[in-house]
N, C-alpha and C. Protein backbone atom coordinates (compact mmCIF):
# COMPACT_ATOMS: atom_id res chain seq x y z
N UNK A 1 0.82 -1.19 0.00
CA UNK A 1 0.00 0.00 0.00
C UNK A 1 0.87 1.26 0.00
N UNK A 2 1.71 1.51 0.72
CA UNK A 2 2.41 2.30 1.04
C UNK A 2 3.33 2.49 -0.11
N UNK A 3 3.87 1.44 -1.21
CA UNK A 3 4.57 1.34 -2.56
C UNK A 3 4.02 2.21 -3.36
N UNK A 4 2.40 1.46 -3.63
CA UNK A 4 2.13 2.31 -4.58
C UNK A 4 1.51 3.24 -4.29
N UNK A 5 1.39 4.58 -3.10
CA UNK A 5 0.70 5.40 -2.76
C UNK A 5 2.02 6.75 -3.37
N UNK A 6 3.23 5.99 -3.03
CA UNK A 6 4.69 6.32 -3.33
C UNK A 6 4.92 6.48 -4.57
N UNK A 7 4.61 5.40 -5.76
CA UNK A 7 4.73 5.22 -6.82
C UNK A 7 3.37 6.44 -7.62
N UNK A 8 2.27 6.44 -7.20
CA UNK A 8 1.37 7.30 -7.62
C UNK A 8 1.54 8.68 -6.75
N UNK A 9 2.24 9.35 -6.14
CA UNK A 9 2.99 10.32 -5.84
C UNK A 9 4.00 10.61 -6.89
N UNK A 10 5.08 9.85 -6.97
CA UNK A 10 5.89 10.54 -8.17
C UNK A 10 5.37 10.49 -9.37
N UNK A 11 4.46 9.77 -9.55
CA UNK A 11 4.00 10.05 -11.00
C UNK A 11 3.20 11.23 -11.11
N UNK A 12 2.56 12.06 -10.46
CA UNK A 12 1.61 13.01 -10.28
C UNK A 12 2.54 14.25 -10.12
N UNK A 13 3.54 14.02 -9.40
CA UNK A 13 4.53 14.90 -9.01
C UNK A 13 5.15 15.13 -10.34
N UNK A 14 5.85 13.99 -10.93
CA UNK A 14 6.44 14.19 -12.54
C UNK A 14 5.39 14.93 -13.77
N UNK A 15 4.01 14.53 -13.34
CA UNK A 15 3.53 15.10 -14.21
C UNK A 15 3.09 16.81 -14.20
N UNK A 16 3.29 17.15 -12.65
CA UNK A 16 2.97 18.60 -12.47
C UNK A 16 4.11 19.19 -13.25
N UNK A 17 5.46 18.94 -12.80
CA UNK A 17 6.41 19.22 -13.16
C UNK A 17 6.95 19.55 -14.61
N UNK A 18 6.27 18.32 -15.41
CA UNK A 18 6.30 18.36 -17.05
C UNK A 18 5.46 19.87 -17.76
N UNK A 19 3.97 20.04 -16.72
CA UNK A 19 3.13 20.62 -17.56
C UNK A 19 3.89 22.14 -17.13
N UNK A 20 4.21 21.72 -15.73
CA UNK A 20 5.05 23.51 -15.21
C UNK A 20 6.05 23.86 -15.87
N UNK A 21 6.95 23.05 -16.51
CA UNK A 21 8.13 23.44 -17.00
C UNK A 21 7.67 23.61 -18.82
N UNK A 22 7.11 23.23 -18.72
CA UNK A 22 6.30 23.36 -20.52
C UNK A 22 5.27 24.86 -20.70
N UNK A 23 5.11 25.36 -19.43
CA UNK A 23 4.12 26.47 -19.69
C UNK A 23 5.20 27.59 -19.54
N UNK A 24 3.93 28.79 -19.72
CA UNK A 24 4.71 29.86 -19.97
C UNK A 24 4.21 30.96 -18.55
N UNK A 25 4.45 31.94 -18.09
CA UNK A 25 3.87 32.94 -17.43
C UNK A 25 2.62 33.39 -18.20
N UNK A 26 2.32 33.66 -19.06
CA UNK A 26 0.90 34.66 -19.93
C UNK A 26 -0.23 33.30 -20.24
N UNK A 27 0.03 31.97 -19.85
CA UNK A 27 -1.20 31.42 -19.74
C UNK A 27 -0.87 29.77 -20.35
N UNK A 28 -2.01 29.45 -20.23
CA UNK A 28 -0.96 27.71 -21.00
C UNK A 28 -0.39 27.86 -22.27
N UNK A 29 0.20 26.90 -22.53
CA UNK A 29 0.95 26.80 -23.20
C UNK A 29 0.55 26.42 -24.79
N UNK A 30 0.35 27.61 -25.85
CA UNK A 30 -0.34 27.68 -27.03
C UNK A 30 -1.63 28.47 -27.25
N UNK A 31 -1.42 29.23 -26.19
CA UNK A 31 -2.72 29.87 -25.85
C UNK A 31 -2.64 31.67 -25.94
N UNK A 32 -3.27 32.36 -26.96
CA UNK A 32 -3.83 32.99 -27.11
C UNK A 32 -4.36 34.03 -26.85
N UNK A 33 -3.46 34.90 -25.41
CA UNK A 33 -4.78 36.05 -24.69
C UNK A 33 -5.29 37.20 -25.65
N UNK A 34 -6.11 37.53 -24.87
CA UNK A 34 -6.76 39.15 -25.77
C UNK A 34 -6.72 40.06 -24.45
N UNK A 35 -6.61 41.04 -24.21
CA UNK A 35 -7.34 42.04 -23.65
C UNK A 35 -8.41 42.20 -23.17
N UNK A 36 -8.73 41.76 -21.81
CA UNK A 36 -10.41 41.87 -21.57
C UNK A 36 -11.20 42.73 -22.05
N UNK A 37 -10.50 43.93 -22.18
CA UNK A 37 -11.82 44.82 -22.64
C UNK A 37 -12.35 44.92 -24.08
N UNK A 38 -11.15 44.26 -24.84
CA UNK A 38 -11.76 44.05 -26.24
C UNK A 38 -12.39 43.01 -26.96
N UNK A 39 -13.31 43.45 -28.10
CA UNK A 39 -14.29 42.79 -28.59
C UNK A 39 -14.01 42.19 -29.65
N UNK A 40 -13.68 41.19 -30.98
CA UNK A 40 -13.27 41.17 -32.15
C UNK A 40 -14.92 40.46 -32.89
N UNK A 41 -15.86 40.99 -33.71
CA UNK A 41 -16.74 40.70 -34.62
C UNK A 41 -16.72 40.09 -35.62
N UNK A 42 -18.24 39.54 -35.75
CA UNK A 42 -17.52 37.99 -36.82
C UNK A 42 -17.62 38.95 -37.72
N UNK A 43 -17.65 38.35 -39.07
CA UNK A 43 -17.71 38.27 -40.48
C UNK A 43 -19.16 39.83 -40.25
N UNK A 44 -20.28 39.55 -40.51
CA UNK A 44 -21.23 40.53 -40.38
C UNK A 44 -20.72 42.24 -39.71
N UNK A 45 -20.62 41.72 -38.14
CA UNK A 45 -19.73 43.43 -37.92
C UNK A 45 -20.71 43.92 -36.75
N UNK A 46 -21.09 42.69 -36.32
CA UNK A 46 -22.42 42.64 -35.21
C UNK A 46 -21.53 43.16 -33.51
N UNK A 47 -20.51 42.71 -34.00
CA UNK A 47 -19.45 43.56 -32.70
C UNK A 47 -19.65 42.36 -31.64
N UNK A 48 -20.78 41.79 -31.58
CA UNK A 48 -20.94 40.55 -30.10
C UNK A 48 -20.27 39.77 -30.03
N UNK A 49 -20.34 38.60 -31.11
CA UNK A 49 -19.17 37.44 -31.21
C UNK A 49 -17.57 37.86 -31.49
N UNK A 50 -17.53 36.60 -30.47
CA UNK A 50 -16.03 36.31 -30.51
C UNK A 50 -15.35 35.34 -31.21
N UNK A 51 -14.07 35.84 -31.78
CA UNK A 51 -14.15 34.74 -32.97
C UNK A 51 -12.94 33.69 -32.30
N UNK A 52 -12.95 32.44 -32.27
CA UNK A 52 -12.06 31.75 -31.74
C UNK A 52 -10.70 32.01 -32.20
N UNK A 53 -9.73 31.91 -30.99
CA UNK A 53 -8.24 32.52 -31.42
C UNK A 53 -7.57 31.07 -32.22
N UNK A 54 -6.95 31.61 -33.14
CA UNK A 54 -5.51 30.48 -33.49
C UNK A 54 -4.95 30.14 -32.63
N UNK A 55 -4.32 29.35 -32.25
CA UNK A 55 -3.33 28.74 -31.55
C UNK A 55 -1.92 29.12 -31.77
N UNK A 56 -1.17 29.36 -31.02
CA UNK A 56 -0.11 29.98 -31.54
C UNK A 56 0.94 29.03 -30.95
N UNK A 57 2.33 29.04 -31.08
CA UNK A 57 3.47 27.90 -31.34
C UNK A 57 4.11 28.50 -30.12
N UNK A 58 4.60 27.69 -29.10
CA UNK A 58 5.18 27.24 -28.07
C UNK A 58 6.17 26.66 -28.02
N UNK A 59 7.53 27.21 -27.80
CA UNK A 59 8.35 26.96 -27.77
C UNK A 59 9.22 26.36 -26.41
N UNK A 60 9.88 26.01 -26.09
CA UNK A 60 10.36 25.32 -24.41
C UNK A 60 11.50 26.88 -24.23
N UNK A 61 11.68 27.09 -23.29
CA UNK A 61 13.29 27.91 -22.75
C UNK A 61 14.09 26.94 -22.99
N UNK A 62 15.27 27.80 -23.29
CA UNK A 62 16.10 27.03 -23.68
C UNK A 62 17.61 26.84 -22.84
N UNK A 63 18.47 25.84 -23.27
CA UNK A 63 19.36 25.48 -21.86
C UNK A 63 20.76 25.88 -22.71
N UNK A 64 21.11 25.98 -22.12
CA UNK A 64 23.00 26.71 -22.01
C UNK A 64 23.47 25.16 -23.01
N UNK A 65 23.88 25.10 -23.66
CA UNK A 65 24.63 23.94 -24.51
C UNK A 65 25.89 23.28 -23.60
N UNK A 66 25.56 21.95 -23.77
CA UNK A 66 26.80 21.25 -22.35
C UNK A 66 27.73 20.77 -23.60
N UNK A 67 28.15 20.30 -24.91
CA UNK A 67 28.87 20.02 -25.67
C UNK A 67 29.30 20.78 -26.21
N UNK A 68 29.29 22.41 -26.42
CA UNK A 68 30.21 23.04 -27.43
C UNK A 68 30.95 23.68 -26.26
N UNK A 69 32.47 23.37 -26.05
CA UNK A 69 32.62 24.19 -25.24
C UNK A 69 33.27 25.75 -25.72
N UNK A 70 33.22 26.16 -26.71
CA UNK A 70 33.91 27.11 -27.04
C UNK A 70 32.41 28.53 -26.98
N UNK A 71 30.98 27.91 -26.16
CA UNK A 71 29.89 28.84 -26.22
C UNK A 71 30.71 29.54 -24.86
N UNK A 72 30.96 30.83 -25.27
CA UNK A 72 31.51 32.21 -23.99
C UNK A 72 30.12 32.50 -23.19
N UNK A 73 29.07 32.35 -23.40
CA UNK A 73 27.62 32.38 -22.52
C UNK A 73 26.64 32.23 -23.28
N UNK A 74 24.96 32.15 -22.29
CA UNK A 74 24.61 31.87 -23.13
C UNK A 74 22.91 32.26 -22.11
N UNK A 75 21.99 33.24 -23.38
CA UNK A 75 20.95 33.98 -22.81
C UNK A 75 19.81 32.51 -23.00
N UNK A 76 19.50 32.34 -22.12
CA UNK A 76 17.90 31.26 -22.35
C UNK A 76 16.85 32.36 -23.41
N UNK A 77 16.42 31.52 -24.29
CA UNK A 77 14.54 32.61 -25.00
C UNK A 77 14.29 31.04 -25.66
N UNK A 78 13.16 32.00 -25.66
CA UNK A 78 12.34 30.67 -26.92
C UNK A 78 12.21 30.84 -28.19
N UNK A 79 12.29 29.74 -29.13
CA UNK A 79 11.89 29.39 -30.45
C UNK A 79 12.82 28.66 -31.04
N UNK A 80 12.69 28.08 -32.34
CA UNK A 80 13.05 27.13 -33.07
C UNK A 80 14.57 26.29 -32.69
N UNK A 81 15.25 27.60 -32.45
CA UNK A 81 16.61 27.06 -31.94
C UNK A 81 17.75 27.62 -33.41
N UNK A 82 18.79 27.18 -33.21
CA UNK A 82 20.18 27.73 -34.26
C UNK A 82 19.75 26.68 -34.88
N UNK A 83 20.10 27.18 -36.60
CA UNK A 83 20.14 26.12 -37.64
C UNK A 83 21.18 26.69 -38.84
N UNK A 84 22.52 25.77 -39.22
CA UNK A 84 23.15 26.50 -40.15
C UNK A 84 22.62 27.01 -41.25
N UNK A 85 22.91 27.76 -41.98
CA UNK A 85 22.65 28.41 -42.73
C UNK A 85 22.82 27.69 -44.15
N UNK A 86 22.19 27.35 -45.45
CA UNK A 86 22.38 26.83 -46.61
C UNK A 86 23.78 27.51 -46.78
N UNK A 87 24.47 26.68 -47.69
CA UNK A 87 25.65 27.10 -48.16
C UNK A 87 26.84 27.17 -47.42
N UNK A 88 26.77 27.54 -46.25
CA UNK A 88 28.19 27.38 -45.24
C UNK A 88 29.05 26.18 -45.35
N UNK A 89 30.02 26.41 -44.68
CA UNK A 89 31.42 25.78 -44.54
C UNK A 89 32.26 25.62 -42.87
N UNK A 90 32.62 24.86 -43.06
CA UNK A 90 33.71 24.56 -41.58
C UNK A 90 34.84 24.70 -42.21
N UNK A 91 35.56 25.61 -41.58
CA UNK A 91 37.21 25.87 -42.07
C UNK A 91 37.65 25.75 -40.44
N UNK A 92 38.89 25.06 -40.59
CA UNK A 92 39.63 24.67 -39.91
C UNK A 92 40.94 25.95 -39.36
N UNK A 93 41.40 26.21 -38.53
CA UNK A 93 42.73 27.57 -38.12
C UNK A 93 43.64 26.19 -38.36
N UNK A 94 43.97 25.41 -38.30
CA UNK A 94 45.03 24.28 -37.94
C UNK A 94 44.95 23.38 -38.71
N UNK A 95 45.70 22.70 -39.62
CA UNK A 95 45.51 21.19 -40.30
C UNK A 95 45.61 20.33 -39.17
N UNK A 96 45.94 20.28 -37.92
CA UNK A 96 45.61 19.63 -36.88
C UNK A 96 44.92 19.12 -36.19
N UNK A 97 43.61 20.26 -37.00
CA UNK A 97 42.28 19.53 -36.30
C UNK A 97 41.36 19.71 -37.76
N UNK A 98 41.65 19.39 -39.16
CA UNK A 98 41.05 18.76 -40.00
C UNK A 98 40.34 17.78 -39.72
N UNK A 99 40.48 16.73 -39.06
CA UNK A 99 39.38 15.74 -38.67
C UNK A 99 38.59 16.06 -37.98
N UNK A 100 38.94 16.74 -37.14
CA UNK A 100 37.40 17.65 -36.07
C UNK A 100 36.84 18.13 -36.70
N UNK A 101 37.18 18.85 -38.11
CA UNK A 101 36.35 19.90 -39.06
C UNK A 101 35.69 19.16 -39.87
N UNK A 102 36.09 17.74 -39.87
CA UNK A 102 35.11 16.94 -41.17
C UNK A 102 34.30 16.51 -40.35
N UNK A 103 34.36 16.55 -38.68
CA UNK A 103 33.38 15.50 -38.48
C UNK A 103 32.36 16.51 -37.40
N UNK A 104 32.30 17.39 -37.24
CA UNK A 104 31.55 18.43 -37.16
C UNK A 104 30.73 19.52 -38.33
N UNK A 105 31.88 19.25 -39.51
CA UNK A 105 30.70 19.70 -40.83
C UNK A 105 29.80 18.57 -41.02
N UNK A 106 30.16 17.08 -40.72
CA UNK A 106 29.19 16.02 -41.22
C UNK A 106 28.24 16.23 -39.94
N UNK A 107 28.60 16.66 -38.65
CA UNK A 107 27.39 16.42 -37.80
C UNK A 107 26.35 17.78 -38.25
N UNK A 108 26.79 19.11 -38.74
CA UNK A 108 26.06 19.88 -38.69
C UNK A 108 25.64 19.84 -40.33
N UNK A 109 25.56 19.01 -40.93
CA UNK A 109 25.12 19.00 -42.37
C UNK A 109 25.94 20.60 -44.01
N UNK A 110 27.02 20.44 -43.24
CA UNK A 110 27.39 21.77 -44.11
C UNK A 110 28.83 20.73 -44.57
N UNK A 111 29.61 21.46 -45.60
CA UNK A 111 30.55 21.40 -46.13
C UNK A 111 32.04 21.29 -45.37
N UNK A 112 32.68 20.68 -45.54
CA UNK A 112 34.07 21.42 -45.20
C UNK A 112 34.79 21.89 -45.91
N UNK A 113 35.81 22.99 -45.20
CA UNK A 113 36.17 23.78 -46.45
C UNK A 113 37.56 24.10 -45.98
N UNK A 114 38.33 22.92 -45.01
CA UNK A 114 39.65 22.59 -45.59
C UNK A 114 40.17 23.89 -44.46
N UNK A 115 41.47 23.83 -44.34
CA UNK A 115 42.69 25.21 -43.37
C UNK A 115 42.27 26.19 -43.74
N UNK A 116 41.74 26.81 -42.76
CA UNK A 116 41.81 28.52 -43.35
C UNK A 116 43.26 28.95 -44.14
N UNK A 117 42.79 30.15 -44.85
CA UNK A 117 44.33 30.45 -45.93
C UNK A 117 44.71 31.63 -45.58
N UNK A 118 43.86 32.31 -44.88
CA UNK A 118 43.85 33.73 -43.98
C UNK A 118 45.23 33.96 -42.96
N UNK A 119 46.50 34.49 -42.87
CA UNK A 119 46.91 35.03 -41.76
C UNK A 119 46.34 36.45 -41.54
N UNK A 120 46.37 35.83 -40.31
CA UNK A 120 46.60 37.52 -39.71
C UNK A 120 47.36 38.29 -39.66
N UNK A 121 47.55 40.06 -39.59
CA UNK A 121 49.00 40.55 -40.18
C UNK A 121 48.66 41.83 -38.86
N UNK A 122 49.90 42.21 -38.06
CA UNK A 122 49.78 42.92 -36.84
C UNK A 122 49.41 44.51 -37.63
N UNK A 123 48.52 44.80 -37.63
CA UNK A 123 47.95 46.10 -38.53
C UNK A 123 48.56 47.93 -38.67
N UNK A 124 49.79 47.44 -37.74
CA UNK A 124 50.51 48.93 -37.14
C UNK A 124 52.09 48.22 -38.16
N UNK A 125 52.04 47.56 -38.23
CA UNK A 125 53.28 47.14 -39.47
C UNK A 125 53.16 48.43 -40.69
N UNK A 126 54.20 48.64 -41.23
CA UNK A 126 54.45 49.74 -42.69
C UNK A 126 53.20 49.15 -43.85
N UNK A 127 53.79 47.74 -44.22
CA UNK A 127 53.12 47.42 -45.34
C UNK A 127 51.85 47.00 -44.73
N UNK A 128 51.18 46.88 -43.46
CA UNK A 128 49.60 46.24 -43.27
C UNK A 128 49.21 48.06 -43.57
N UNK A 129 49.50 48.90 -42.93
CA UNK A 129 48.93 49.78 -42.89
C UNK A 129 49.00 50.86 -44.19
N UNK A 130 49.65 50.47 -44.88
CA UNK A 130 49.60 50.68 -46.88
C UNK A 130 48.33 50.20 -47.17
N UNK A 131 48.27 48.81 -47.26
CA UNK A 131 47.55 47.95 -47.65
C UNK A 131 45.77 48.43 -46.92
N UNK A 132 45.61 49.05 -45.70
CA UNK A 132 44.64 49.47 -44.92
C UNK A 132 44.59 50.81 -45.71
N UNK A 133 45.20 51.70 -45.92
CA UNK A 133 44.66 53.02 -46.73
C UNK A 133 44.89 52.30 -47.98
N UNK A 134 45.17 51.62 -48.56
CA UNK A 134 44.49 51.68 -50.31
C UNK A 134 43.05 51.23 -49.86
N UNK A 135 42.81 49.83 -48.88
CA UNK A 135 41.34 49.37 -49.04
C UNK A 135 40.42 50.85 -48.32
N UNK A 136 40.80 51.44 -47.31
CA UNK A 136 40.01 52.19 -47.37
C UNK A 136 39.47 53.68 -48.42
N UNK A 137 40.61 53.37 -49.24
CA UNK A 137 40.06 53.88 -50.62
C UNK A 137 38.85 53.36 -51.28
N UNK A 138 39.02 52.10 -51.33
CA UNK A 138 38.02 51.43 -52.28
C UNK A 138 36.45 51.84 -51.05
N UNK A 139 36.36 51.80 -49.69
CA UNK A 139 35.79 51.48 -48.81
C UNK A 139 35.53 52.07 -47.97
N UNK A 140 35.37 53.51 -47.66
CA UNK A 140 35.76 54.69 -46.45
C UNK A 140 34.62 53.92 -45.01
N UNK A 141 35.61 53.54 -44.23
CA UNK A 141 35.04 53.39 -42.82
C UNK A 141 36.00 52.62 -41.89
N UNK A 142 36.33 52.02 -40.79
CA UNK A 142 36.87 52.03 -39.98
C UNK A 142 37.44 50.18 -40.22
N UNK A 143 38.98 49.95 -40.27
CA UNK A 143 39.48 48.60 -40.11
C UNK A 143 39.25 47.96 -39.24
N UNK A 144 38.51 46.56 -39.38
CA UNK A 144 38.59 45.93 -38.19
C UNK A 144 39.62 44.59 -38.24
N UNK A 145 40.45 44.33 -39.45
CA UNK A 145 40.99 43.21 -39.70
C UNK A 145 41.70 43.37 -40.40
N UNK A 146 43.17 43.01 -40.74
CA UNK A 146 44.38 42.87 -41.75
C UNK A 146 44.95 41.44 -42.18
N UNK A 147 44.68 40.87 -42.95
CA UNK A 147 45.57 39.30 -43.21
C UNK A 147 45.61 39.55 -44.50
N UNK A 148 46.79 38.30 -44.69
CA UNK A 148 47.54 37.96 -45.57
C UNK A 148 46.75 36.55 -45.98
N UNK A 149 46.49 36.13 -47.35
CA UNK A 149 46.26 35.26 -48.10
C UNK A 149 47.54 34.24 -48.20
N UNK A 150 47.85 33.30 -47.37
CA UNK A 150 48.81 32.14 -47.12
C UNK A 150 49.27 31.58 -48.98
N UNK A 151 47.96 31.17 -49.57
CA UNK A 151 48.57 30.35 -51.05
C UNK A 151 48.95 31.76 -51.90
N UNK A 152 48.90 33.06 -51.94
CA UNK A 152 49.36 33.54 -52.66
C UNK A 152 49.66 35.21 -52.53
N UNK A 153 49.60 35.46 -51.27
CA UNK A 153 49.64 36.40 -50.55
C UNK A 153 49.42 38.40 -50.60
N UNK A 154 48.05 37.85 -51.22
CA UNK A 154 47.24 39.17 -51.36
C UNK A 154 46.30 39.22 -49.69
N UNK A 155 46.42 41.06 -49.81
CA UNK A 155 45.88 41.32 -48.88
C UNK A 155 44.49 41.23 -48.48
N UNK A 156 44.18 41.16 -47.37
CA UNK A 156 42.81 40.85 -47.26
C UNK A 156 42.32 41.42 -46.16
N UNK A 157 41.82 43.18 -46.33
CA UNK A 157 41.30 43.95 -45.31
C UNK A 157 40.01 43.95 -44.89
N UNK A 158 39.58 43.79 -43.51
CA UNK A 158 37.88 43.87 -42.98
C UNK A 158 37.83 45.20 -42.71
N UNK A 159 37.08 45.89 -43.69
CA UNK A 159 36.36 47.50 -43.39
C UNK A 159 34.80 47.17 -42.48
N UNK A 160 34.37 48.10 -41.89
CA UNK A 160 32.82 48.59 -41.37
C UNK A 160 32.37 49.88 -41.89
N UNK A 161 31.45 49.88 -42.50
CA UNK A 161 30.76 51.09 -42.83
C UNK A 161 29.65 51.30 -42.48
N UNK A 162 28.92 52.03 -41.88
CA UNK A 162 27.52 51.91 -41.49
C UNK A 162 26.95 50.49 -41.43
N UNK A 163 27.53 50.02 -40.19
CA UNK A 163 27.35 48.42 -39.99
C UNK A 163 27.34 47.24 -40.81
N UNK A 164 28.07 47.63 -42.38
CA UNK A 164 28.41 46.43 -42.93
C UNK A 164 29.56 46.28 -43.13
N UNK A 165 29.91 45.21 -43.22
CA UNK A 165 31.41 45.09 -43.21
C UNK A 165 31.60 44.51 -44.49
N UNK A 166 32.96 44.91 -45.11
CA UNK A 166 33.61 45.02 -46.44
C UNK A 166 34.44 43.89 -46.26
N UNK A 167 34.72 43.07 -47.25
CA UNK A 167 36.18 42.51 -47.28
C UNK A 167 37.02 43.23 -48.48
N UNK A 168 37.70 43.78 -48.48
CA UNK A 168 38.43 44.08 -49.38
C UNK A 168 39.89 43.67 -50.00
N UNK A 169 40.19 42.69 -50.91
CA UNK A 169 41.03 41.70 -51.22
C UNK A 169 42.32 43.26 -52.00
N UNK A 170 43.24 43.05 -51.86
CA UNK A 170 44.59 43.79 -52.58
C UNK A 170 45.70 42.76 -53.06
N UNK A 171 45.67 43.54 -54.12
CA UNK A 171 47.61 42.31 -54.76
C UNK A 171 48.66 42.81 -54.12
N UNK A 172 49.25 41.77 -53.95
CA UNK A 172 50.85 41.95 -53.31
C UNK A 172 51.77 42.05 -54.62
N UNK A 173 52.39 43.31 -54.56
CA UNK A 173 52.68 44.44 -53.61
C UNK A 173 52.03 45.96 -54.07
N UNK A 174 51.61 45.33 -55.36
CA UNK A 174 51.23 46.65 -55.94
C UNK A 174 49.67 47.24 -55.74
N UNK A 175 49.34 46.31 -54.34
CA UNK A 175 47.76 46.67 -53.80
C UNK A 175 46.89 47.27 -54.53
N UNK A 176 46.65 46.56 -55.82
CA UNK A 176 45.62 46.73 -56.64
C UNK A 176 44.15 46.00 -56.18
N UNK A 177 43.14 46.71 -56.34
CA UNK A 177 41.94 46.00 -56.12
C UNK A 177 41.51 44.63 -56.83
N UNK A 178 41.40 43.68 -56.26
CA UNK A 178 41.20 42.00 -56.83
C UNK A 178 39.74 41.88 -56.81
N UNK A 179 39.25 42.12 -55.74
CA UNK A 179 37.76 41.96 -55.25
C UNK A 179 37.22 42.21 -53.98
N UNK A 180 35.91 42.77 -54.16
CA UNK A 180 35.46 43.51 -52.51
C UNK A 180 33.85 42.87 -52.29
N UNK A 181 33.73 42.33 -51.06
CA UNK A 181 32.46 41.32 -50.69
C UNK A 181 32.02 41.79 -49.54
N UNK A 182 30.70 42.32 -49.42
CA UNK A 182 29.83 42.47 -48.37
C UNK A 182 29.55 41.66 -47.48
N UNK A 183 29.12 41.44 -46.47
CA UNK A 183 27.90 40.89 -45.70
C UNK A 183 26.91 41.40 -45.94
N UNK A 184 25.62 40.48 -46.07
CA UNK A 184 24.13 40.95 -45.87
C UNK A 184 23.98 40.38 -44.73
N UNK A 185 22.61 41.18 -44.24
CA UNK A 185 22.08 41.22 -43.05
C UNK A 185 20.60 41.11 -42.99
């Protein structure tokens, strides 16, 4: 008796728990409020009826990620969750961890796309900071990045301009313009 009075305790208990942690503060969960004082009229315009609400999509809060450890923090909200983006790539900083990069592009369904070819170049150097006033020729707004192209070593400056950022590619040495690529947003 005493087993299953125990056993039908935690189950009642588990189930409060499920529906509490599944709801939201503004009412159950998929649900709909209005404003008490307002009215919405059917079809006619009779002002009395109320027209039944849609149901709207419910999402859980969400939890801090225990496997990536390279997440620096992390805000709980609700909805769908991160999903890569069509077209992306995993590039690797290290041929050292090429196998981590194939097997994290295969878990996240994207491409790999092999050692980055990017150095970085200390931006107060003679020739980074040549290379930073020609691109901000092509580009007027503020550097946030200087590297060097490893297979063939054209420059490769990150401008910001009214919150988009430029890449702006230069030839070595005669920092001619090669090609310049936005971000969209």
């Amino acid at each position: 008796m005493i087993v299953a009075g125990a056993v039908a305790g935690t189950i009642a208990l588990g189930v409060g728990l499920g529906l509490w942690a599944s709801g939201d503060d503004s009412g159950p969960a998929g649900s709909a409020q209005q404003p008490s004082g307002s009215r919405t009229g059917d079809a006619s315009g009779s002002g009395g009826v109320s027209a039944k609400p849609s149901p709207t999509r419910s999402y859980a809060l969400s939890k801090a990620p225990s496997t990536i450890p390279a997440v620096r923090s992390h805000t709980a909200a609700r909805g769908p969750g991160w999903r890569p983006a069509r077209g992306e790539r995993v590039v690797v900083g290290d041929a050292d961890l090429a196998d981590e990069g194939r097997l994290i592009a295969g878990e996240l369904g994207l491409a790999y796309g092999g050692e980055q070819d990017d150095v970085p170049v200390d931006p107060t150097t003679p020739q980074a900071r040549r290379a930073a006033v020609a691109a901000l020729d092509v580009v007027p707004g503020r550097v946030v990045g200087v590297a060097r192209d490893r297979d063939n070593g054209k420059w490769e400056i990150a401008v910001v301009q009214d919150g988009r950022e430029y890449e702006v590619e230069l030839s070595h040495p005669e920092l001619l313009l090669l090609r310049l690529d936005y971000t969209t947003d």
